[in-house]
C-alpha atoms as a PDB file:
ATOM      1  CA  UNK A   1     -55.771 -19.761  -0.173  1.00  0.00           C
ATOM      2  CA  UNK A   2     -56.448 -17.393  -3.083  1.00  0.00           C
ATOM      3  CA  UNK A   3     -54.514 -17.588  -6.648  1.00  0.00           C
ATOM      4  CA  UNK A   4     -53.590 -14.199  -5.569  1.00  0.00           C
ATOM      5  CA  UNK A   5     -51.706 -14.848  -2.519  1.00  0.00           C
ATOM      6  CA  UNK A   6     -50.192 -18.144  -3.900  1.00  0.00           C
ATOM      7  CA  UNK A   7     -49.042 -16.043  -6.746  1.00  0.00           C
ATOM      8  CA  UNK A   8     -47.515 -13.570  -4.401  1.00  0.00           C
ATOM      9  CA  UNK A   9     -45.211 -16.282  -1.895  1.00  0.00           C
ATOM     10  CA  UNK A  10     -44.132 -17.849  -5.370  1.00  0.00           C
ATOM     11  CA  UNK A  11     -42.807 -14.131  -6.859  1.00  0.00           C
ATOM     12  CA  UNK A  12     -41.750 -13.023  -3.575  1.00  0.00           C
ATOM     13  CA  UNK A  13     -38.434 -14.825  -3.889  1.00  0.00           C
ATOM     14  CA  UNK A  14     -38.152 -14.230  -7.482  1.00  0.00           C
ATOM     15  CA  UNK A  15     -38.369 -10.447  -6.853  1.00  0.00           C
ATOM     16  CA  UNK A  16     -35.634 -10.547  -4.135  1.00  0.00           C
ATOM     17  CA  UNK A  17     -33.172 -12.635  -5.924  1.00  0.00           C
ATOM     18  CA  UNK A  18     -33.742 -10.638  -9.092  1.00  0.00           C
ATOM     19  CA  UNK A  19     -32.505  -7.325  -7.228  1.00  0.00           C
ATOM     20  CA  UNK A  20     -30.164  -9.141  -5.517  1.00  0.00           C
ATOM     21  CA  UNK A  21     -28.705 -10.177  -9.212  1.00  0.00           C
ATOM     22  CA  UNK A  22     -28.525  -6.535 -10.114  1.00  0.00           C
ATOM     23  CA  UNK A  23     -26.434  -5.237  -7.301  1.00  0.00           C
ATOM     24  CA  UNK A  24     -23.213  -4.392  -8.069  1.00  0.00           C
ATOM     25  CA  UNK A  25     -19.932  -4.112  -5.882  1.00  0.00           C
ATOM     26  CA  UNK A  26     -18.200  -0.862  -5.925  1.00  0.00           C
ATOM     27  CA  UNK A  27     -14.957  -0.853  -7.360  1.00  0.00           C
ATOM     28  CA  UNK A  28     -13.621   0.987  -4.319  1.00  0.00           C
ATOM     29  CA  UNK A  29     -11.863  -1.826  -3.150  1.00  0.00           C
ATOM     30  CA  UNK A  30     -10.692  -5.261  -4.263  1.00  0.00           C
ATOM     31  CA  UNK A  31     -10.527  -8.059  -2.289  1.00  0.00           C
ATOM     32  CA  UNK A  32     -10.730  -5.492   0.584  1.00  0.00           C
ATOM     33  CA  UNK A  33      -7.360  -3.475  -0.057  1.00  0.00           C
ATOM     34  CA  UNK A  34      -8.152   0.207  -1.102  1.00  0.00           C
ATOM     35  CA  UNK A  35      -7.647   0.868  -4.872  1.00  0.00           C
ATOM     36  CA  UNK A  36      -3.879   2.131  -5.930  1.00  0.00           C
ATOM     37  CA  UNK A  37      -3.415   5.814  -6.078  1.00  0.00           C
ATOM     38  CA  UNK A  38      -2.417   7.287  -9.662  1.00  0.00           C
ATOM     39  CA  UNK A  39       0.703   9.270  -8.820  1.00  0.00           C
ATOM     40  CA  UNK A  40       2.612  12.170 -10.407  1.00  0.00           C
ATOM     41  CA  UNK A  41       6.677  11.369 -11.058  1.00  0.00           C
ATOM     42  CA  UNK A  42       7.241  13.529  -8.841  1.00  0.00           C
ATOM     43  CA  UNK A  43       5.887  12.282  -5.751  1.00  0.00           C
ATOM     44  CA  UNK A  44       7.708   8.759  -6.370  1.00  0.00           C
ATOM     45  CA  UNK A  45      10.387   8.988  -3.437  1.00  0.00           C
ATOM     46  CA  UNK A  46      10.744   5.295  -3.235  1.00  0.00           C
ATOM     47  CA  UNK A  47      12.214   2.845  -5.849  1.00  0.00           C
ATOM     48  CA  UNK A  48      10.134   0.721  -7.634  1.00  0.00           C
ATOM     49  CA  UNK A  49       9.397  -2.340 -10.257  1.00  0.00           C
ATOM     50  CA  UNK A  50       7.009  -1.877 -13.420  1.00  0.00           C
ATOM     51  CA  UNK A  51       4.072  -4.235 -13.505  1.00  0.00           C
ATOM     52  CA  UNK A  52       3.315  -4.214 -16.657  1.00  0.00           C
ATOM     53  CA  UNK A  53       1.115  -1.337 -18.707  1.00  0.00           C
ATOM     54  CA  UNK A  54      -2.692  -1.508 -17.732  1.00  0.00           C
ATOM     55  CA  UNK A  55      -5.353  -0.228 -20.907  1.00  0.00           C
ATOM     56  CA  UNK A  56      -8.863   0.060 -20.617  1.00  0.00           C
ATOM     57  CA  UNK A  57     -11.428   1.255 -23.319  1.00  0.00           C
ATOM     58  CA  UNK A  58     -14.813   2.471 -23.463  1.00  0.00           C
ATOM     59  CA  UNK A  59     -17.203   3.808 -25.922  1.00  0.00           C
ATOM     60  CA  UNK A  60     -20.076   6.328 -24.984  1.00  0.00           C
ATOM     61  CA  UNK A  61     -22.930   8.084 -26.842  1.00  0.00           C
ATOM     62  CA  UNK A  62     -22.261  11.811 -26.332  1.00  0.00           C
ATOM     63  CA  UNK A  63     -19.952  14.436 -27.820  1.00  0.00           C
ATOM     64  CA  UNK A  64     -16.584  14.567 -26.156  1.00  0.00           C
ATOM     65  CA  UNK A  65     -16.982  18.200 -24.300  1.00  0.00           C
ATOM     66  CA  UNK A  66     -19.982  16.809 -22.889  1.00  0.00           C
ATOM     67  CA  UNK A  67     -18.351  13.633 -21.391  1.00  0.00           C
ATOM     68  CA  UNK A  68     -14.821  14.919 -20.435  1.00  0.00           C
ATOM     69  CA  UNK A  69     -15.595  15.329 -16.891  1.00  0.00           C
ATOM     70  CA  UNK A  70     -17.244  11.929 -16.205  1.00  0.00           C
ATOM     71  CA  UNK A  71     -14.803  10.277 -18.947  1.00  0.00           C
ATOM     72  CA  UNK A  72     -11.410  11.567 -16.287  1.00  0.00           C
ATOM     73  CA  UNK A  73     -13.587  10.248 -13.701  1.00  0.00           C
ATOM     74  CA  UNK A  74     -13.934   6.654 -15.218  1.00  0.00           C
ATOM     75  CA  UNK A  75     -10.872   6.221 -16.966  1.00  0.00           C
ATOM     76  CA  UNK A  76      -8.888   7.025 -13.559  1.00  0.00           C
ATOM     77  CA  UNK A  77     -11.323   4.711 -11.557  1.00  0.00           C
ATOM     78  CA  UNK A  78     -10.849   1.994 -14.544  1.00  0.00           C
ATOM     79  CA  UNK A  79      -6.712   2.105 -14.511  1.00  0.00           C
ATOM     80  CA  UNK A  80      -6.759   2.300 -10.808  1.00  0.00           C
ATOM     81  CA  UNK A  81      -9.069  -1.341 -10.636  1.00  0.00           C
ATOM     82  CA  UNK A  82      -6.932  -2.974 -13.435  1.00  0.00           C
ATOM     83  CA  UNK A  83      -3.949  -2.208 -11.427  1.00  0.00           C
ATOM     84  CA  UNK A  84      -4.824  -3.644  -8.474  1.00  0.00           C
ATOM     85  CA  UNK A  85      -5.768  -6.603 -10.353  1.00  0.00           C
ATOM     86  CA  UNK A  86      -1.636  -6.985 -10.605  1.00  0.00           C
ATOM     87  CA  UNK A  87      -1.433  -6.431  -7.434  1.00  0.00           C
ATOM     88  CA  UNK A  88       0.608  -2.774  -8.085  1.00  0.00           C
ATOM     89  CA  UNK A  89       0.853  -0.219  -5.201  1.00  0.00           C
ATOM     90  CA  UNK A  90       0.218   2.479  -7.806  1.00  0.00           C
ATOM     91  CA  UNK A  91      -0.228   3.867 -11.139  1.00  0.00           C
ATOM     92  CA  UNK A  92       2.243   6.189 -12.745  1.00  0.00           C
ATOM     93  CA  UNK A  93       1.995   8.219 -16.305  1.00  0.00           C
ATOM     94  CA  UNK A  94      -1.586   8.270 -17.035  1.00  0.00           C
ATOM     95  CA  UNK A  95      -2.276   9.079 -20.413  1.00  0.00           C
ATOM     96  CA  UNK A  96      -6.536   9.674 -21.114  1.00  0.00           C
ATOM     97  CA  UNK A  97      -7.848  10.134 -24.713  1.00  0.00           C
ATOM     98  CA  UNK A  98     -11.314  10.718 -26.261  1.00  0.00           C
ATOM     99  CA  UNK A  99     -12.201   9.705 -30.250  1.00  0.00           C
ATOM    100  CA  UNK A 100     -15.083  11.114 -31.279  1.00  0.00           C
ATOM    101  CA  UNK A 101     -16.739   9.457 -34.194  1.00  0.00           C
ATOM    102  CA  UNK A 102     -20.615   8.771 -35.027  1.00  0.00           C
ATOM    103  CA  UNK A 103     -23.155   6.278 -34.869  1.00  0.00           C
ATOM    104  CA  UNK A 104     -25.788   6.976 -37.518  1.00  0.00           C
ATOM    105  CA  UNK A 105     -26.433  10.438 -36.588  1.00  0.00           C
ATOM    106  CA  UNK A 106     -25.548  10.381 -32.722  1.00  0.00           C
ATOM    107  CA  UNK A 107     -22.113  11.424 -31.933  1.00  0.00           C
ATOM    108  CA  UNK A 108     -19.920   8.622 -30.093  1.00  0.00           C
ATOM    109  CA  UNK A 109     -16.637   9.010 -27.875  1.00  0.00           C
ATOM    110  CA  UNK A 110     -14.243   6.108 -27.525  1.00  0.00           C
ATOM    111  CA  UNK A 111     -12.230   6.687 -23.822  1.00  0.00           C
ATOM    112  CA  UNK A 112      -8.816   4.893 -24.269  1.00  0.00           C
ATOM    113  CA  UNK A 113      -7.159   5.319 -21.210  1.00  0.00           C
ATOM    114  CA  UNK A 114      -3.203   4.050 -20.479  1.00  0.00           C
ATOM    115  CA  UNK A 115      -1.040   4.138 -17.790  1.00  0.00           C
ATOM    116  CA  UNK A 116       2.030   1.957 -16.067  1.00  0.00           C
ATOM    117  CA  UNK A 117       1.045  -0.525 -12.715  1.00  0.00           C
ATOM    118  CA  UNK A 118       3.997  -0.134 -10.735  1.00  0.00           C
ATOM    119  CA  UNK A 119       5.335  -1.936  -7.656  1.00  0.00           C
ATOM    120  CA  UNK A 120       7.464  -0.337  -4.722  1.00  0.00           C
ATOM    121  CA  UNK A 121      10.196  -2.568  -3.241  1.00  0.00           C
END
């Protein structure tokens, strides 16, 4: 057998268990229940128990008009995971934020996102 082919059975592995290491799960669901919904007060018909308040934070490079879109996206996707972490049925009063400050020259926006993990009885 050539080095070359010996080489290639021995990194064949390697290769498939180092992409395997970078896959990620998406945050769609956890522990296969769908994500809670973040819901307006007034489409709360049903009584319910507070969880506890659920925070995330997250600092890009980027000026804050740039990121707002993808920042709503995140910070919604980020409260919604938390939540179900606490095993809440939804999120109510979201409350999203972006800080701009700067990193040497580059513009940076800290996403601060807030919102109450509630439970319905």
């Amino acid at each position: 057998m050539s080095l070359f082919v010996r080489i290639s059975r021995l990194s064949l592995p390697l290769l498939v268990m180092g992409a395997a290491a970078c896959a990620t799960v998406p945050p769609s669901a956890t522990n296969g229940r769908e994500l809670p919904p973040i819901l307006a007060q007034d489409e709360i018909f049903r009584p319910y128990v507070k969880l506890g308040t659920v925070e995330v934070t997250r600092e890009r490079f980027g000026a804050i008009d740039d990121l707002r879109n993808e920042a709503d996206d995140w910070a919604n996707e980020a409260l919604e995971t938390e939540a179900a972490k606490l095993g809440a049925d939804a999120v109510i009063l979201p409350e999203i934020r972006g800080e701009k400050s700067s990193y040497l020259f580059f513009p940076v926006t800290e996403i601060k996102a807030k919102g109450v993990a509630i439970k319905f009885r």
